[in-house]
Protein backbone atom coordinates (compact mmCIF):
# COMPACT_ATOMS: atom_id res chain seq x y z
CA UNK A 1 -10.04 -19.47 12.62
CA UNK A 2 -6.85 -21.22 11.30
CA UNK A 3 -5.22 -21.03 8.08
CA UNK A 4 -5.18 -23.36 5.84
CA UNK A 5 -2.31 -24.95 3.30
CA UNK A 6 -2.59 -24.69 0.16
CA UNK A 7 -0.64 -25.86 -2.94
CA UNK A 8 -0.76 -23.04 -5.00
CA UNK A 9 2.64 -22.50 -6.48
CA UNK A 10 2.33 -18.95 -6.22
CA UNK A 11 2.03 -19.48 -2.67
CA UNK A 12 4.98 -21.26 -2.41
CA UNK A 13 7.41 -19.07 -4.26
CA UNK A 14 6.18 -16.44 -1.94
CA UNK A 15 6.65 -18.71 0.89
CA UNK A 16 10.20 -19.80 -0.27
CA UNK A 17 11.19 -16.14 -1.16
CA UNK A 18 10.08 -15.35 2.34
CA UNK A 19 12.59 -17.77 3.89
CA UNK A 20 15.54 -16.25 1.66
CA UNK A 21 14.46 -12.61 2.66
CA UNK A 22 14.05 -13.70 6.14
CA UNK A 23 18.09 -15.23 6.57
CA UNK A 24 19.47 -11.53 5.23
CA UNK A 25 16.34 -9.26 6.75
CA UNK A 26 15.37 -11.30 10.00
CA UNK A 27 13.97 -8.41 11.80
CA UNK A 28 10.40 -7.49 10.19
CA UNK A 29 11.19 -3.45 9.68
CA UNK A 30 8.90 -0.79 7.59
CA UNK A 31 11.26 1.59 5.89
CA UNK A 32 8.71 4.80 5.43
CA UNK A 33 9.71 8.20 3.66
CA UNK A 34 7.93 11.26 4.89
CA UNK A 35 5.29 11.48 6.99
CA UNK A 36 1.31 11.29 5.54
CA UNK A 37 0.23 14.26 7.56
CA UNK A 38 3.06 15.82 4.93
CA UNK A 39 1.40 14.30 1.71
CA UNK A 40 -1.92 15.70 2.99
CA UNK A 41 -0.47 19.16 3.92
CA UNK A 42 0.76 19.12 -0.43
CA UNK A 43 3.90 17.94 0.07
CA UNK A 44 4.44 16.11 -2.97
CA UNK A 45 8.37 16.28 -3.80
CA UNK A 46 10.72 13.99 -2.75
CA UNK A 47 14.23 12.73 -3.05
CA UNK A 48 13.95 9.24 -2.46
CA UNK A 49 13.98 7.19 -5.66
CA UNK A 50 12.13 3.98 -6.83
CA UNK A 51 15.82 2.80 -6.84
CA UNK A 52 16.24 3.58 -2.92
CA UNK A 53 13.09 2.29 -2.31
CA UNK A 54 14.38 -0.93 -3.23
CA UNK A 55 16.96 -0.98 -0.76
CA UNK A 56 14.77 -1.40 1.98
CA UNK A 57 11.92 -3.64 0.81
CA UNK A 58 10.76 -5.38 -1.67
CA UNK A 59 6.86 -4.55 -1.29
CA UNK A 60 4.98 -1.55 -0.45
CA UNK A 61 2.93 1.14 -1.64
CA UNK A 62 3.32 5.22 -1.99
CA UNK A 63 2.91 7.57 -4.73
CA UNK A 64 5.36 9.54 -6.71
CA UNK A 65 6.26 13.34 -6.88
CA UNK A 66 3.94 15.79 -7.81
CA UNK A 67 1.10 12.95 -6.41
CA UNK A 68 1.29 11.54 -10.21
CA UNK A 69 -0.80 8.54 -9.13
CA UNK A 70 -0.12 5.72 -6.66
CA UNK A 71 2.20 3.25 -6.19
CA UNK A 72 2.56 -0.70 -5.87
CA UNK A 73 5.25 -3.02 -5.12
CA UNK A 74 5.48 -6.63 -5.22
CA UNK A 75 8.35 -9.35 -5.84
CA UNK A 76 11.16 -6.11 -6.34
CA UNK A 77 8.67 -4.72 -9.34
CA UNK A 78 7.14 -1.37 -8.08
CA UNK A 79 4.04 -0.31 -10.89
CA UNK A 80 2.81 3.44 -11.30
CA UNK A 81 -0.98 3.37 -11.35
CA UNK A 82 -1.86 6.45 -13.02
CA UNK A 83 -4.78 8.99 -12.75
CA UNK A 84 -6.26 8.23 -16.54
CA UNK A 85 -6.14 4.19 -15.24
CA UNK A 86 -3.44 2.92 -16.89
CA UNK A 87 -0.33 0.98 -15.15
CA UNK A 88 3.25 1.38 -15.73
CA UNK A 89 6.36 -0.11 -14.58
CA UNK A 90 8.48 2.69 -12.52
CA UNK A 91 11.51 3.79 -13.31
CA UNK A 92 14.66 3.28 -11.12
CA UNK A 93 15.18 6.82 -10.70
CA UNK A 94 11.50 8.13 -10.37
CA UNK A 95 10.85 9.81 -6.84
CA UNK A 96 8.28 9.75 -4.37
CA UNK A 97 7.18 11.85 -1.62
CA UNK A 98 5.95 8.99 0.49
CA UNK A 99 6.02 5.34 0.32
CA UNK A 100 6.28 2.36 2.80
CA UNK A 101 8.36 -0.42 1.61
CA UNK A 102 9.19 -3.69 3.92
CA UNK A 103 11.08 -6.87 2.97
CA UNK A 104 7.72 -9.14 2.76
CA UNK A 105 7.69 -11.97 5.15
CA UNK A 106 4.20 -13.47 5.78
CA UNK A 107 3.76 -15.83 8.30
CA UNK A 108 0.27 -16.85 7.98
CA UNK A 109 -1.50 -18.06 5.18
CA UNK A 110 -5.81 -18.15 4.03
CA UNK A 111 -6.99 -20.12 1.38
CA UNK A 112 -10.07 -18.28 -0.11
CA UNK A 113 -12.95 -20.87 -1.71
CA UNK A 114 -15.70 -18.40 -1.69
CA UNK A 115 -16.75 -14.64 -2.21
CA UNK A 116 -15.16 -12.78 0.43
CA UNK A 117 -15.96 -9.00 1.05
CA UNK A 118 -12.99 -6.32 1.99
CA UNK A 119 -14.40 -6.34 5.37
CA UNK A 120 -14.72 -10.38 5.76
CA UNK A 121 -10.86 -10.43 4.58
CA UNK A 122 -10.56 -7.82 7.02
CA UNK A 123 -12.22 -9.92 9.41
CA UNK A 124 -10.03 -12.70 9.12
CA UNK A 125 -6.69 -10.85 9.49
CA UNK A 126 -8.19 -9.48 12.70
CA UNK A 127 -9.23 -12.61 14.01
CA UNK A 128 -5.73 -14.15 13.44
CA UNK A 129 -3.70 -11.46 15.14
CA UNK A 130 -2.60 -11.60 18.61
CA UNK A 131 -2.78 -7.63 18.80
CA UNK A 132 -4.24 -4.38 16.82
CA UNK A 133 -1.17 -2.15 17.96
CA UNK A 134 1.86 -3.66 15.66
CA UNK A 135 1.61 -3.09 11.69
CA UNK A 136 0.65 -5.89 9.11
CA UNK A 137 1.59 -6.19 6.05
CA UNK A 138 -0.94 -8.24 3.50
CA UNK A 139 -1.51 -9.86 -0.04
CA UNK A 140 -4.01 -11.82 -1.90
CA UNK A 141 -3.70 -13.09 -5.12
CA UNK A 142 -6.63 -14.10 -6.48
CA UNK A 143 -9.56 -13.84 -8.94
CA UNK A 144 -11.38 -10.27 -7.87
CA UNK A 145 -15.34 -10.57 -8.70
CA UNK A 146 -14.66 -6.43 -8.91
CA UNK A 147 -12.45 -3.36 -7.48
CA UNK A 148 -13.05 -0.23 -6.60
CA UNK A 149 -9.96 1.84 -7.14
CA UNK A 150 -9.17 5.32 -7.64
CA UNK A 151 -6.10 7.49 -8.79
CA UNK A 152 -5.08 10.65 -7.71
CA UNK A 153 -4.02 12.82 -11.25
CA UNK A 154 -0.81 14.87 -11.46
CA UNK A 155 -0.51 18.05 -9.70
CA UNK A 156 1.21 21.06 -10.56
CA UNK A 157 2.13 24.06 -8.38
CA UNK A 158 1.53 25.78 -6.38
CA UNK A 159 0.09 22.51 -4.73
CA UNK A 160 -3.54 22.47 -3.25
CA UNK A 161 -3.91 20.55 0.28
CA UNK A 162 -4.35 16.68 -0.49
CA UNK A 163 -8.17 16.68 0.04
CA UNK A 164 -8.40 19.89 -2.35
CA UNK A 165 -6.61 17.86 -5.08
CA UNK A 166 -8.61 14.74 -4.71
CA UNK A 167 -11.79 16.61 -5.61
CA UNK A 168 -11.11 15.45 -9.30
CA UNK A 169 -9.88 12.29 -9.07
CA UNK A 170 -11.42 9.61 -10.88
CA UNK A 171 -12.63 6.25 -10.09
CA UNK A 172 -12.62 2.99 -11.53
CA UNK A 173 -14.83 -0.08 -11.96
CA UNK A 174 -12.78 -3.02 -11.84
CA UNK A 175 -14.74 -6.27 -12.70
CA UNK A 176 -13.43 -10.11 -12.83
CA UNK A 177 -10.32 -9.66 -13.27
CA UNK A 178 -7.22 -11.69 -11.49
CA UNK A 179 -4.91 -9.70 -9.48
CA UNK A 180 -2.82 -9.05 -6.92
CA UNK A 181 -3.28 -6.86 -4.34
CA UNK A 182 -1.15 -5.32 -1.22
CA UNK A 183 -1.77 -3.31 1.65
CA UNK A 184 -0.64 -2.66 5.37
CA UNK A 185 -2.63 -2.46 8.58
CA UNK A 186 -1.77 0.52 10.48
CA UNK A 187 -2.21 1.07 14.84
CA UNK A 188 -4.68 3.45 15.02
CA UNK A 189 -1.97 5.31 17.40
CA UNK A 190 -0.07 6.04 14.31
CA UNK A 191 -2.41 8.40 12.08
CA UNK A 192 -0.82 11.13 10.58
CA UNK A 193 2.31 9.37 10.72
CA UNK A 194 1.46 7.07 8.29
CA UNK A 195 -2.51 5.88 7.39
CA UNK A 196 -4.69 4.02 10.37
CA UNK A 197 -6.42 1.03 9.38
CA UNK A 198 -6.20 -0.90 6.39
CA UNK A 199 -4.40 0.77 3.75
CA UNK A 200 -4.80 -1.47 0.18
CA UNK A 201 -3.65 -0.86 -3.52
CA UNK A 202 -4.37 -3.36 -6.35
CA UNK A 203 -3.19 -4.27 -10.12
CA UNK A 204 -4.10 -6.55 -12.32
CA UNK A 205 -2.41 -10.30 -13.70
CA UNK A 206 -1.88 -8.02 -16.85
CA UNK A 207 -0.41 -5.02 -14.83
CA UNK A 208 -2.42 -2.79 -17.39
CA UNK A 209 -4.68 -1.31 -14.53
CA UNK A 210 -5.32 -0.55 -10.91
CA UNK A 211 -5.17 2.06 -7.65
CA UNK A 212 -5.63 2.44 -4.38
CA UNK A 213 -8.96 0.16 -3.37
CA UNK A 214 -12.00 1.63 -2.14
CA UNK A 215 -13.75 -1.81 -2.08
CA UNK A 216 -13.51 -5.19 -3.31
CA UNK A 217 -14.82 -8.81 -3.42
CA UNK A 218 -12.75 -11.48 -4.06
CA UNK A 219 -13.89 -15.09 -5.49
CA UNK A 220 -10.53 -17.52 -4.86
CA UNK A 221 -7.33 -17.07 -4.36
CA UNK A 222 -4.53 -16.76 -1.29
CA UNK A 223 -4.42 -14.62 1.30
CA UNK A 224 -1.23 -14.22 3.12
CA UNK A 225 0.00 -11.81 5.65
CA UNK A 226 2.63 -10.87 8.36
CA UNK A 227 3.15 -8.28 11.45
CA UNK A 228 5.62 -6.43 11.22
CA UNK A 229 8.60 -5.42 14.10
CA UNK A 230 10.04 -1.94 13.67
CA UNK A 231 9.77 1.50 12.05
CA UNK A 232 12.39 3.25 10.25
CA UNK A 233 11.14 6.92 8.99
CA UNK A 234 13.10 9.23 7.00
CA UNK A 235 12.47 12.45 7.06
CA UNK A 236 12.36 15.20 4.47
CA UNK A 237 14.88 18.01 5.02
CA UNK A 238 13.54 20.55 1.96
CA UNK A 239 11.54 23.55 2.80
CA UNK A 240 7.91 22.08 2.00
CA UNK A 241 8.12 19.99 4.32
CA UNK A 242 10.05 22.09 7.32
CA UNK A 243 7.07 24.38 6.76
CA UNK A 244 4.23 22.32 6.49
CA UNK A 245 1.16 22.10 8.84
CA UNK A 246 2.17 18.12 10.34
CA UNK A 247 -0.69 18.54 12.48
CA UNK A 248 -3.92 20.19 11.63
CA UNK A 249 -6.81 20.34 13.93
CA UNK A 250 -8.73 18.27 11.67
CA UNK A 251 -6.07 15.55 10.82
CA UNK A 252 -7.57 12.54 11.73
CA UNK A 253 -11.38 13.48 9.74
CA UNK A 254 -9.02 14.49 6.73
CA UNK A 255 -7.01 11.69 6.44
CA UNK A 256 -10.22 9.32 6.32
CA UNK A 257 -11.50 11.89 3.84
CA UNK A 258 -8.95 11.20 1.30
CA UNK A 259 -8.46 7.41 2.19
CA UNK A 260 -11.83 6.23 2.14
């Protein structure tokens, strides 16, 4: 399958904005915080910023401290999608206990003319890869015929184990709405580490709404996406996470649990 051009503008400035990003950043690197074996463990504090996150990348995903719903970040604008469903711009100095930013280069590009499932976009990205062990990084912007999303709601000590505190979460119904969303594709060889598989988060054209996707279709719109080269982690140094369990018996069935 090949990708196709397209002349949507929006394209373009992403296209042109890659070319800038890619004379100052020409390595593709993920900048990561934490580990997610450490988010699932309750280790929801953190030191790095919104501000530092934009130091290393200009899109991503992550949540903030004390799991206060999830993260997006797109075009140097990072959003706070919160547990009652709103959306929020972050503040600079807002912190997060895990996030994964990168400097968003795409080098190949999918025009969308028809309903596409998560798995058929899915599809595609797989087809067009040369290999399933380097990470991807992806976007669409497009018209969504509907999301699923949800958002995990603020936590409070002492902190329950991520799939204790995702028992109440709640779940949204998105439904033709344009949007944008983000995600990365993970090796399998790195769960725990960070999230295997497709990892997605979406917001609306409005930026009034959105979370980390369960599901979607998508009617029209561009698909573009890009592997990525290197991993830089940083890792916490506070006493949460120097105690934590970073690898339970039943990692790999949890993190799925809470993902999916």
């Amino acid at each position: 399958m090949k990708a196709h051009h397209s002349d949507c503008s929006c394209v373009a400035d992403i296209a042109e904005t890659a070319k800038q990003l890619y004379r100052k950043h020409p390595e593709r690197v993920i900048y990561q915080t934490s580990l997610m074996s450490a988010l699932l463990s309750g280790v929801y504090e953190g030191e790095t910023t919104m501000a530092d996150l934009l130091k290393h990348g200009d899109f991503g995903l992550g949540t903030f401290n004390h799991l206060d719903g999830e993260m997006i970040a797109f075009n140097r604008n990072i959003f706070q999608l919160r547990g009652d469903g709103s959306a929020r711009k972050a503040k600079p100095e807002q912190k997060t206990p895990f996030a994964v930013m990168t400097f968003y280069q795409p080098t190949e590009e999918y025009r969308i003319n028809r309903l596409h499932s998560r798995d058929e976009i899915h599809q595609v990205i797989d087809k067009m890869l040369t290999s399933q062990n380097a990470f991807c990084a992806l976007r669409i912007d497009g018209v969504f015929h509907n999301v699923e999303t949800r958002t995990v709601p603020e936590q409070h000590r002492p902190y329950k184990p991520m799939q204790e505190a995702i028992e109440a979460q709640p779940t949204y119904h998105i439904e033709q709405r344009k949007g944008v969303l983000i995600g990365f594709l993970t090796p399998n060889y790195m769960q725990g580490i960070n999230v295997a598989g497709y990892h997605e988060h979406f917001i609306t054209e409005e930026r009034d709404c959105g979370g980390h996707v369960l599901d979607y279709q998508v009617e029209s719109g561009v698909l573009t996406f890009g592997t990525i080269d290197k991993l830089l982690i940083d890792f916490p140094h506070d006493d949460d996470f120097m105690q934590a369990d970073l690898c339970p018996a039943n990692l790999d069935t949890a993190i799925r649990s809470v993902e999916s």
